[in-house]
N, C-alpha and C. Protein backbone atom coordinates (compact mmCIF):
# COMPACT_ATOMS: atom_id res chain seq x y z
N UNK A 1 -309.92 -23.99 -215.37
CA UNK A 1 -309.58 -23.30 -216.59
C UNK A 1 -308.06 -23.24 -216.73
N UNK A 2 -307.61 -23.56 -218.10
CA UNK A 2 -306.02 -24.05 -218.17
C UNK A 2 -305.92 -22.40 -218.80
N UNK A 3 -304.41 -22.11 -218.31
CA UNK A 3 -304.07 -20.55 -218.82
C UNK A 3 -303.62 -20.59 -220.02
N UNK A 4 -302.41 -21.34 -220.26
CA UNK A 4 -302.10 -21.71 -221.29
C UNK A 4 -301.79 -23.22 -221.31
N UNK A 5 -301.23 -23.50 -222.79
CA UNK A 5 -301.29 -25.05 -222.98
C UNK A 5 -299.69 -25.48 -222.16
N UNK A 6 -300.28 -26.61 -221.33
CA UNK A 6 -299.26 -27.24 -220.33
C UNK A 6 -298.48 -28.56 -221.18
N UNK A 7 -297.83 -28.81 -220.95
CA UNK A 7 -297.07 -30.44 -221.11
C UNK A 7 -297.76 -31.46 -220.31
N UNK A 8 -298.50 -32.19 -220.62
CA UNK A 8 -298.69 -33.06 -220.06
C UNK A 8 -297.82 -34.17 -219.15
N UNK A 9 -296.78 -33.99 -219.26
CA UNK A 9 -295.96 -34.91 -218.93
C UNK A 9 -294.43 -34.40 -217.68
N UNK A 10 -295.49 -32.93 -217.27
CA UNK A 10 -294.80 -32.46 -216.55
C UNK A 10 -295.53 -32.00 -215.28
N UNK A 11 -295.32 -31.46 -214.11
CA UNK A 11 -296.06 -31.39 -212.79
C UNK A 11 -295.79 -30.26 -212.88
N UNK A 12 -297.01 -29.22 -212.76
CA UNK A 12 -296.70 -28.23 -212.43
C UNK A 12 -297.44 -28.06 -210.96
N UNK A 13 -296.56 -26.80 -210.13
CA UNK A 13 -297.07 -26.92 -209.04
C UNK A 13 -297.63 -25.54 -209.12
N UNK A 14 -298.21 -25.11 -207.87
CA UNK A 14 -299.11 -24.18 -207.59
C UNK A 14 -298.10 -22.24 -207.80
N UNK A 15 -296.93 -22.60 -207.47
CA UNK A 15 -296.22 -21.37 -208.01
C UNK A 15 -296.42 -20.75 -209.31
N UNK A 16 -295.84 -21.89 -210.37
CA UNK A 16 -296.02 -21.97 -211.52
C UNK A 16 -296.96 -21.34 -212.50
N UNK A 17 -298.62 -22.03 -211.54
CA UNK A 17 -299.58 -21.45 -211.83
C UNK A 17 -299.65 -20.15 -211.54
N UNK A 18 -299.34 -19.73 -210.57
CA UNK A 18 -298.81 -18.07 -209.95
C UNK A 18 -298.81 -17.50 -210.96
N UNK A 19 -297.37 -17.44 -211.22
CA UNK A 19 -296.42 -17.00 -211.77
C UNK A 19 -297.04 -16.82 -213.01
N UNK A 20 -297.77 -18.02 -214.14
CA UNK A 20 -298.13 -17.91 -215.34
C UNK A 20 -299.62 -16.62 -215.36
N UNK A 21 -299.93 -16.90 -214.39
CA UNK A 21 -301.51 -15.68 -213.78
C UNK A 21 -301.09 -14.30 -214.01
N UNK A 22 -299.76 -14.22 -212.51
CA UNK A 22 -299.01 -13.04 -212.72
C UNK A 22 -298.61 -11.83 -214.20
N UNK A 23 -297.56 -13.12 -215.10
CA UNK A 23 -297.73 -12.72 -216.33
C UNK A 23 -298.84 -12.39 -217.13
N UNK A 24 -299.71 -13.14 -217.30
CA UNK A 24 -300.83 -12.52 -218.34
C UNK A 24 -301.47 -11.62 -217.65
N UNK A 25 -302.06 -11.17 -216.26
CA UNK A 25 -301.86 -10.09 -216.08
C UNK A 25 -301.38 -8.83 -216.57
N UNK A 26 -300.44 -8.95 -216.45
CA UNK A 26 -299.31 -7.66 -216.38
C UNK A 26 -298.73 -7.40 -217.80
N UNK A 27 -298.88 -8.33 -218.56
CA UNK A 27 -298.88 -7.74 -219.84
C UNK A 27 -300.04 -7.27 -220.94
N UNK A 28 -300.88 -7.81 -220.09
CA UNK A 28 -302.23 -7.35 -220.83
C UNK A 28 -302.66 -5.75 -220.93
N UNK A 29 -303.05 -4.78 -221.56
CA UNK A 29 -303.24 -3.41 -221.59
C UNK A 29 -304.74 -3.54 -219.85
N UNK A 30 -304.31 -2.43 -219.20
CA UNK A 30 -305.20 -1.95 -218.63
C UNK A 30 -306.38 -1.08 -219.24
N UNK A 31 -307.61 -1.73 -219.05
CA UNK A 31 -308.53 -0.68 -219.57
C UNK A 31 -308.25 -0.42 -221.12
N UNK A 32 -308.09 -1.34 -221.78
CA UNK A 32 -307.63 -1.18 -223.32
C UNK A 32 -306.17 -0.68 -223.26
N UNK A 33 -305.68 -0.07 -222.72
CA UNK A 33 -304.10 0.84 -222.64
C UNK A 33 -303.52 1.31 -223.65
N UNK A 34 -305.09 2.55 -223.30
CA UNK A 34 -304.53 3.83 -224.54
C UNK A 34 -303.49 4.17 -223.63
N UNK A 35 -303.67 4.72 -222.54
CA UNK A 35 -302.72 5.73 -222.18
C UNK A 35 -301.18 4.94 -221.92
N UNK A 36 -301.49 3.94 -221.95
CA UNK A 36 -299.80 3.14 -221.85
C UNK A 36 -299.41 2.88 -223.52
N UNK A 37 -299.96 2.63 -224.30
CA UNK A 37 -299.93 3.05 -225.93
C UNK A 37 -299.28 4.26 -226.06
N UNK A 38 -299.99 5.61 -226.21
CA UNK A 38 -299.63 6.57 -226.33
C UNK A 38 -298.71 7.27 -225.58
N UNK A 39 -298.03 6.68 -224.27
CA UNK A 39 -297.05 7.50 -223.33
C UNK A 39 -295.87 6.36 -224.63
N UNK A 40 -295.93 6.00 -225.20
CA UNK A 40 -294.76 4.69 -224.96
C UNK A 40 -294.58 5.20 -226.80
N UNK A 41 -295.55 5.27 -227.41
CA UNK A 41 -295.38 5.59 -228.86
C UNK A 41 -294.97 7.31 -229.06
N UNK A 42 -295.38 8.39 -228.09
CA UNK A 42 -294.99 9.18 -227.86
C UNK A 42 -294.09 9.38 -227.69
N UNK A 43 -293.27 8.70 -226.79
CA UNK A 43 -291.52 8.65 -226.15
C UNK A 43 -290.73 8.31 -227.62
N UNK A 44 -291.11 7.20 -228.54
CA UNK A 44 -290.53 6.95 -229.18
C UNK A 44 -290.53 7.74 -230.67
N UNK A 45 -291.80 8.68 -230.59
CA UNK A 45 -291.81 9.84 -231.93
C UNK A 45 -290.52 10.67 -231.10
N UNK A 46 -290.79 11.11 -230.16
CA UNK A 46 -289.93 12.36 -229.75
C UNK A 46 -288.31 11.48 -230.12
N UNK A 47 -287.97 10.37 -229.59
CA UNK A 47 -286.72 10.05 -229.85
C UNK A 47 -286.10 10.09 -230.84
N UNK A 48 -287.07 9.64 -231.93
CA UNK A 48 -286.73 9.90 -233.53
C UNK A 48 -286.78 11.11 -233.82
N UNK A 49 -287.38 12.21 -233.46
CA UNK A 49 -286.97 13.44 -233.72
C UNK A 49 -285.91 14.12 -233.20
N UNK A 50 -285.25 13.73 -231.76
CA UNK A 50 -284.18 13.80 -231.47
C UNK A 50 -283.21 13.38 -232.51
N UNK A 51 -283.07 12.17 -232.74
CA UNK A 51 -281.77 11.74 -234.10
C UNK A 51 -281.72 12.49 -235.48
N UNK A 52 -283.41 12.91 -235.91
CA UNK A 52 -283.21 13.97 -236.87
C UNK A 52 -282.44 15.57 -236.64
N UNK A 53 -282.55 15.69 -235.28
CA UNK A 53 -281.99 17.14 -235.14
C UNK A 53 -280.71 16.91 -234.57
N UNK A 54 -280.26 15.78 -234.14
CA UNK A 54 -278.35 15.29 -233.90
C UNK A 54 -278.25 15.37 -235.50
N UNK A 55 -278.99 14.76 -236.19
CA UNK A 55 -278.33 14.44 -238.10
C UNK A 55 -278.29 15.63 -238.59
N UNK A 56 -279.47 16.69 -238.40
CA UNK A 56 -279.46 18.05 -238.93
C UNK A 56 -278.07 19.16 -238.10
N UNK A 57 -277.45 18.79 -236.90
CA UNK A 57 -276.87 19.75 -236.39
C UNK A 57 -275.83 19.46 -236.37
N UNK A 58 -275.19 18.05 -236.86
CA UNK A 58 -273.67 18.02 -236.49
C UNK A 58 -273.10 17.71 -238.14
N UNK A 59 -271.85 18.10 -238.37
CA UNK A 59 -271.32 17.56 -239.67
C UNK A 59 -270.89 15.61 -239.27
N UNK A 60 -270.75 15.13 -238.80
CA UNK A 60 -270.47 13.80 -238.37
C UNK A 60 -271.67 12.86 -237.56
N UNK A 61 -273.33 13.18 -237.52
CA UNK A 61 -273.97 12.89 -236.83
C UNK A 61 -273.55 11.33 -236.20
N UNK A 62 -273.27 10.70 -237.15
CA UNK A 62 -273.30 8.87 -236.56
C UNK A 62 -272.10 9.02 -235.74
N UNK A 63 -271.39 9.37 -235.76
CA UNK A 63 -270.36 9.46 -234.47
C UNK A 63 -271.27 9.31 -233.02
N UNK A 64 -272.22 10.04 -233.20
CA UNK A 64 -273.11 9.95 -231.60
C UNK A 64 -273.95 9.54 -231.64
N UNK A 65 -274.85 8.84 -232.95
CA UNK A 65 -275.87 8.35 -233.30
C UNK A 65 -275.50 6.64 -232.87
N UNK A 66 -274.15 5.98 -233.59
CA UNK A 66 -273.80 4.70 -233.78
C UNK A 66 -273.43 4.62 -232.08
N UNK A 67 -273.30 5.43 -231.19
CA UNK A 67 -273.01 5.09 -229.71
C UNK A 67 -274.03 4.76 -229.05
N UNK A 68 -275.76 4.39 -229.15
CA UNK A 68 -276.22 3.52 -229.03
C UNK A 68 -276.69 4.68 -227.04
N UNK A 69 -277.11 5.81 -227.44
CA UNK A 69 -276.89 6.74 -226.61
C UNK A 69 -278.79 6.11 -226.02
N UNK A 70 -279.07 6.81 -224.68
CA UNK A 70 -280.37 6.30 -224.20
C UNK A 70 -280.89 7.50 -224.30
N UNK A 71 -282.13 7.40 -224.01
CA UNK A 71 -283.44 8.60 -224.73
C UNK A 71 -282.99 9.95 -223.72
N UNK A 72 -282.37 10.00 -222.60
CA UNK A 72 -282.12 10.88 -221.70
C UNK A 72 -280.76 11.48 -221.95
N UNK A 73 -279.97 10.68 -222.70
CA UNK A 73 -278.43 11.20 -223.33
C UNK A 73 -278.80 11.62 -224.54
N UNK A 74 -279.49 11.26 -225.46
CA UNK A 74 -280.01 12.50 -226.41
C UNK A 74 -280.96 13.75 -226.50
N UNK A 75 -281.55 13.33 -224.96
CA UNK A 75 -282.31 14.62 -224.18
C UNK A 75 -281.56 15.37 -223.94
N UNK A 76 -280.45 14.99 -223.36
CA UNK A 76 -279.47 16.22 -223.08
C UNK A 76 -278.46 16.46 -224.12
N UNK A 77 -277.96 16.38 -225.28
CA UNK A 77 -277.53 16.82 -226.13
C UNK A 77 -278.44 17.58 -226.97
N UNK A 78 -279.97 17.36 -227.04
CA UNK A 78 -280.91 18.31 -227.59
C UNK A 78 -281.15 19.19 -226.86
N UNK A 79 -280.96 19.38 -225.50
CA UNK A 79 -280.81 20.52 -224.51
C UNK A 79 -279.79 21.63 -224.88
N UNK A 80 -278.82 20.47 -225.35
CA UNK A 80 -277.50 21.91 -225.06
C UNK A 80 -277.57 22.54 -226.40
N UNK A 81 -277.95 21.63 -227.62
CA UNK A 81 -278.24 22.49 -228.71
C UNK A 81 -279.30 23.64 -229.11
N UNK A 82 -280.45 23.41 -228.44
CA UNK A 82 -281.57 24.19 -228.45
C UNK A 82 -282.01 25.27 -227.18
N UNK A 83 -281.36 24.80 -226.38
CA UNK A 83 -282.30 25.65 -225.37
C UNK A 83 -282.13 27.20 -225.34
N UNK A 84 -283.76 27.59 -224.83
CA UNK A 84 -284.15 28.58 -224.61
C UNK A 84 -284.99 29.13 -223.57
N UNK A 85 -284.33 30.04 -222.75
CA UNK A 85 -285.40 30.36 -221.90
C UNK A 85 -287.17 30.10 -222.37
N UNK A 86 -287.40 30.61 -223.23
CA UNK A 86 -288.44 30.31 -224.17
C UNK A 86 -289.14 28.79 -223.76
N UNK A 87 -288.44 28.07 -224.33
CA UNK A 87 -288.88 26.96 -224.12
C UNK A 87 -288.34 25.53 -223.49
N UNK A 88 -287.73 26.21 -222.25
CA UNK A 88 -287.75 25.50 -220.81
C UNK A 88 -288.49 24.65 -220.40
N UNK A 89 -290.12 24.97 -220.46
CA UNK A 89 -290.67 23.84 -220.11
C UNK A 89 -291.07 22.75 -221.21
N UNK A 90 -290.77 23.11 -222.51
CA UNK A 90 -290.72 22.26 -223.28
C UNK A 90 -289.66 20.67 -223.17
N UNK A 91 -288.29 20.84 -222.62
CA UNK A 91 -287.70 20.21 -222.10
C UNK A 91 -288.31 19.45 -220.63
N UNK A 92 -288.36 20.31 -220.01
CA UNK A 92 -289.02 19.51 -218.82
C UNK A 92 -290.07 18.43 -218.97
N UNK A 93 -290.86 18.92 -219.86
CA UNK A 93 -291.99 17.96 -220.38
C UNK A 93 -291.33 16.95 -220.81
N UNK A 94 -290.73 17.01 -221.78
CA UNK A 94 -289.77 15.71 -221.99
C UNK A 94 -289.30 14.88 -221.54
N UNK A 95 -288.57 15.86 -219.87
CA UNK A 95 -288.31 14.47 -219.36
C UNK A 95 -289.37 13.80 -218.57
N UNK A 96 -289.83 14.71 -218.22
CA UNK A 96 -291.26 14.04 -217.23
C UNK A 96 -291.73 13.04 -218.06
N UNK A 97 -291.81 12.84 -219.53
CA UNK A 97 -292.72 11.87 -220.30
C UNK A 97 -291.57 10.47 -220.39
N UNK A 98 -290.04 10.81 -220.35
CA UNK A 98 -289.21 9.78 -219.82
C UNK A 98 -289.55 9.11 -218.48
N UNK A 99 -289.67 9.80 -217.45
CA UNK A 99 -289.91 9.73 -216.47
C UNK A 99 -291.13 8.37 -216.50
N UNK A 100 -292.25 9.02 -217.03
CA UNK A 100 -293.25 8.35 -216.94
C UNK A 100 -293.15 7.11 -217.33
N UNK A 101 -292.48 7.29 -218.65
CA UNK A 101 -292.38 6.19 -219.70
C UNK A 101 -291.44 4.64 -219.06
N UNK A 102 -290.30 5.33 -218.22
CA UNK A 102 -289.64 4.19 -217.22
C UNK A 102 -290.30 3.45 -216.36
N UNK A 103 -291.60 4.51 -215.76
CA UNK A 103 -292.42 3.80 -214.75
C UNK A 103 -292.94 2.58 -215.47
N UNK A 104 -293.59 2.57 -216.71
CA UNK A 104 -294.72 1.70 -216.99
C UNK A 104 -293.52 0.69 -217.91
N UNK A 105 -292.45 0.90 -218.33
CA UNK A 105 -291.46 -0.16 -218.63
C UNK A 105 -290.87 -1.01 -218.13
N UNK A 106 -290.10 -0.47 -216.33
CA UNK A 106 -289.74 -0.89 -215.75
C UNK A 106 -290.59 -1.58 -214.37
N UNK A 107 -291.62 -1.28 -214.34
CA UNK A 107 -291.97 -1.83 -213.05
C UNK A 107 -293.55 -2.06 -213.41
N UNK A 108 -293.81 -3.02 -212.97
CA UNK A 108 -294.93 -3.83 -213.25
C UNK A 108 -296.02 -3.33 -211.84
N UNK A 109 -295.85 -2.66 -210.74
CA UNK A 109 -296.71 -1.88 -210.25
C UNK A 109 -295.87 -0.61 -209.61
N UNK A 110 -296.35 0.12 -210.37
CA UNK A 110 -295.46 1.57 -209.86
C UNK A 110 -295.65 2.21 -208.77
N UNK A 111 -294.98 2.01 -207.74
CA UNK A 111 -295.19 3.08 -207.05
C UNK A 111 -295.27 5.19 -206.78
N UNK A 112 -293.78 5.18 -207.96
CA UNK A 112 -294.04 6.71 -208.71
C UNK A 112 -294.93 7.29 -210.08
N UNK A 113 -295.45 6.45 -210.17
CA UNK A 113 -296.17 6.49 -211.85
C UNK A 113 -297.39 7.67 -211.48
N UNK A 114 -298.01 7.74 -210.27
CA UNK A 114 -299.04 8.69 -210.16
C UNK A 114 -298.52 10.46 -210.00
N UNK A 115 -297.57 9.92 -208.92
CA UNK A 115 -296.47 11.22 -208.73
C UNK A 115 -295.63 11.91 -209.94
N UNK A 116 -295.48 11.35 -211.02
CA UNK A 116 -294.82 11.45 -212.43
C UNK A 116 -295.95 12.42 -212.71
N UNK A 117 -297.29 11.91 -212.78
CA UNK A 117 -298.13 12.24 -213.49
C UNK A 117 -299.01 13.35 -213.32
N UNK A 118 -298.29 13.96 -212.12
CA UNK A 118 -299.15 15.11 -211.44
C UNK A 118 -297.75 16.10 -210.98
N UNK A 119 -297.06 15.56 -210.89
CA UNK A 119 -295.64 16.66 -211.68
C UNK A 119 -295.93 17.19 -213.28
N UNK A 120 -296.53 16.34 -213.79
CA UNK A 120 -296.76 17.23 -215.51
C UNK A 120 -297.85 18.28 -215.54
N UNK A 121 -298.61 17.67 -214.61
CA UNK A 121 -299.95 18.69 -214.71
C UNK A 121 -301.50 17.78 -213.70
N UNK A 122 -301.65 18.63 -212.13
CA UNK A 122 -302.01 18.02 -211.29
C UNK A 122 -303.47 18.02 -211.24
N UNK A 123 -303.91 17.93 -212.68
CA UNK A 123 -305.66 17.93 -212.88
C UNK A 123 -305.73 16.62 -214.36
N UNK A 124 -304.55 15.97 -213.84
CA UNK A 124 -304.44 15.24 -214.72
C UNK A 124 -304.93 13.63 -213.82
N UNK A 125 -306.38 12.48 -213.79
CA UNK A 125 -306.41 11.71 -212.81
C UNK A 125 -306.50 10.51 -213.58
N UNK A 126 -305.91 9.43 -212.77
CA UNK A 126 -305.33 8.42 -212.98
C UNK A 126 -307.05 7.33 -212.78
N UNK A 127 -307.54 6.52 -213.64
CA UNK A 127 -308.56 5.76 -213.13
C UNK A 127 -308.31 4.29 -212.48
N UNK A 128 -307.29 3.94 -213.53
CA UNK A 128 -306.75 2.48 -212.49
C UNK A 128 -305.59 2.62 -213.25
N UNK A 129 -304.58 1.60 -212.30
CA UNK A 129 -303.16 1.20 -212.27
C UNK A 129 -302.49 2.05 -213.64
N UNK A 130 -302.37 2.21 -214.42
CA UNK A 130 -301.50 3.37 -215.28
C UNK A 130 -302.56 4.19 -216.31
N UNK A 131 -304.03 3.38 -216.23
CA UNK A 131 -304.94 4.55 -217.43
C UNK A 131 -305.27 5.55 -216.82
N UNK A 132 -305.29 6.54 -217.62
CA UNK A 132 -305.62 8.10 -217.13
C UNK A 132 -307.11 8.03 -217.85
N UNK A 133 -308.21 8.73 -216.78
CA UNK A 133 -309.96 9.06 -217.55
C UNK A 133 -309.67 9.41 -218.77
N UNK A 134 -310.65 9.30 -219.56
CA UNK A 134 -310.39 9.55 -220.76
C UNK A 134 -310.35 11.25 -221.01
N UNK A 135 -310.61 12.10 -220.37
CA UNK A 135 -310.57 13.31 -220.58
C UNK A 135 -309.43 13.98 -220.22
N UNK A 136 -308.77 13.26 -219.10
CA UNK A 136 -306.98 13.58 -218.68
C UNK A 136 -306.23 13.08 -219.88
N UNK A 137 -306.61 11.75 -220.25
CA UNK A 137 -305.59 11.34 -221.59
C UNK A 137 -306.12 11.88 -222.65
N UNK A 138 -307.29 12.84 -223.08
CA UNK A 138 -307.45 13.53 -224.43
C UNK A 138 -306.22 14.79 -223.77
N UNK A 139 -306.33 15.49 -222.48
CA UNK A 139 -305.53 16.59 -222.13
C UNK A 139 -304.04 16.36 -222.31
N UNK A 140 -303.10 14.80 -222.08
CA UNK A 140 -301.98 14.27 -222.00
C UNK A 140 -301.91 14.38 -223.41
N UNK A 141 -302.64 13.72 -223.95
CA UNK A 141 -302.37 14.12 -225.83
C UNK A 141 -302.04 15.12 -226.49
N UNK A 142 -303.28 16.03 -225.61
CA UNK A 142 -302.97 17.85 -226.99
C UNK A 142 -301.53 18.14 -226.41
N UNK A 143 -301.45 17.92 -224.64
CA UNK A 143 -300.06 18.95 -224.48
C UNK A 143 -299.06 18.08 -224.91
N UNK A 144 -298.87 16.58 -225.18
CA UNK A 144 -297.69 16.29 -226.05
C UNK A 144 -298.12 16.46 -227.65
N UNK A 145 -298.92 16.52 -227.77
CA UNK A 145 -299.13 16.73 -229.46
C UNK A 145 -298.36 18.50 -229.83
N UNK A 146 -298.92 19.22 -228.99
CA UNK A 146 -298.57 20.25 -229.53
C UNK A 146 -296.69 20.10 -228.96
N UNK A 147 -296.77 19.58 -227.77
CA UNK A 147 -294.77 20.06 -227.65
C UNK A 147 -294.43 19.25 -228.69
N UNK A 148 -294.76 18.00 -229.54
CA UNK A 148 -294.04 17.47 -231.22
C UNK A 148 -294.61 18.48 -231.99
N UNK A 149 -295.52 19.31 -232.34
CA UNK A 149 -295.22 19.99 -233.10
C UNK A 149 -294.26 21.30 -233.17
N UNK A 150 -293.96 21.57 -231.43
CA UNK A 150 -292.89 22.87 -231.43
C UNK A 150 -291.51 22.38 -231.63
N UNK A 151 -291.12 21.19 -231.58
CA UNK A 151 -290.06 20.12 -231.80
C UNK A 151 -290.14 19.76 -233.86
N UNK A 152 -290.88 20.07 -233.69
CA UNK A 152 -290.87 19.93 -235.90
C UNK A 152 -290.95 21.09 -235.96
N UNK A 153 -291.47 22.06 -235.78
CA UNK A 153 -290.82 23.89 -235.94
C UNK A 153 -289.44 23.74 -235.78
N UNK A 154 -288.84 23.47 -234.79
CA UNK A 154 -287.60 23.95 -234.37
C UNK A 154 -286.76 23.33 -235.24
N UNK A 155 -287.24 21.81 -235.51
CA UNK A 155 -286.26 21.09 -236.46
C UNK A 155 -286.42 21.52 -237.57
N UNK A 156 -287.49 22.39 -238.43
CA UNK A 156 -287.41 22.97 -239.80
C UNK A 156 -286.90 24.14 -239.77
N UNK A 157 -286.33 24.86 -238.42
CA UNK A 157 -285.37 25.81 -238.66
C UNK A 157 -283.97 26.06 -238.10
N UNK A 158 -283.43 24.40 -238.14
CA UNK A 158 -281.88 24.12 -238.22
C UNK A 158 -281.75 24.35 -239.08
């Protein structure tokens, strides 16, 4: 069975074949990959709500917007603008979902990705390589669903 379409007119050797295995592998969703979907589309709602509340809080926002800042340098400028004892672990969550979100970006078998994931909440179980059971990822959902909605409160009362 050919993986993909080869050149005929070229030798491939047995690495190659590896290597091409390797890839489709590893980019393919695990288990459908809700939970690598939703950690990854999640990271990127919260980021955009970060730039709405840099645009809502500064008179010059693109000054720090056009610097091309990473999701953890506008974590911490939304830190220093907002925080509250109050909602401390609202931040933390945040980064833990950075956290997570590096695992399954950067490394193609994680060794911290389970440990990430039981730092957020340790009744949360992993079924294979990054999907969470479906009843841990309905639980991973409400508690980031509801911390974006305390993140759109806060931003409708800058």
């Amino acid at each position: 069975m050919k993986l993909i379409h080869t050149n005929p007119n070229v030798k491939y050797n047995e690495s190659f074949l590896e290597d091409t295995y390797r890839m489709a592998t590893y980019t393919s969703f695990n288990l459908g990959g809700k939970t690598e979907l939703f950690i990854l589309k999640m990271h990127l709602c919260i980021e955009e709500m970060f730039e709405k509340i840099i645009k809502k809080s500064f008179p010059y926002p693109n000054s720090i917007l056009k610097s091309e800042l990473s999701f953890s340098q506008k974590h911490g400028i939304i830190k220093a603008i907002l925080y509250r004892d109050d909602i401390a672990l609202m931040f933390r969550d945040i980064d833990l979902l950075n956290k997570i979100r590096n695992e399954l970006a950067h490394n193609l078998e994680s060794q911290k990705y389970a440990q990430r994931v039981s730092e957020l909440d340790t009744n949360l179980e992993i079924s294979s390589g990054f999907e969470l059971t479906p009843e841990s990822l309905n639980l991973l959902q409400k508690r980031y669903q509801c911390l974006y909605g305390s993140l759109l409160d806060i931003y409708s009362q800058i």
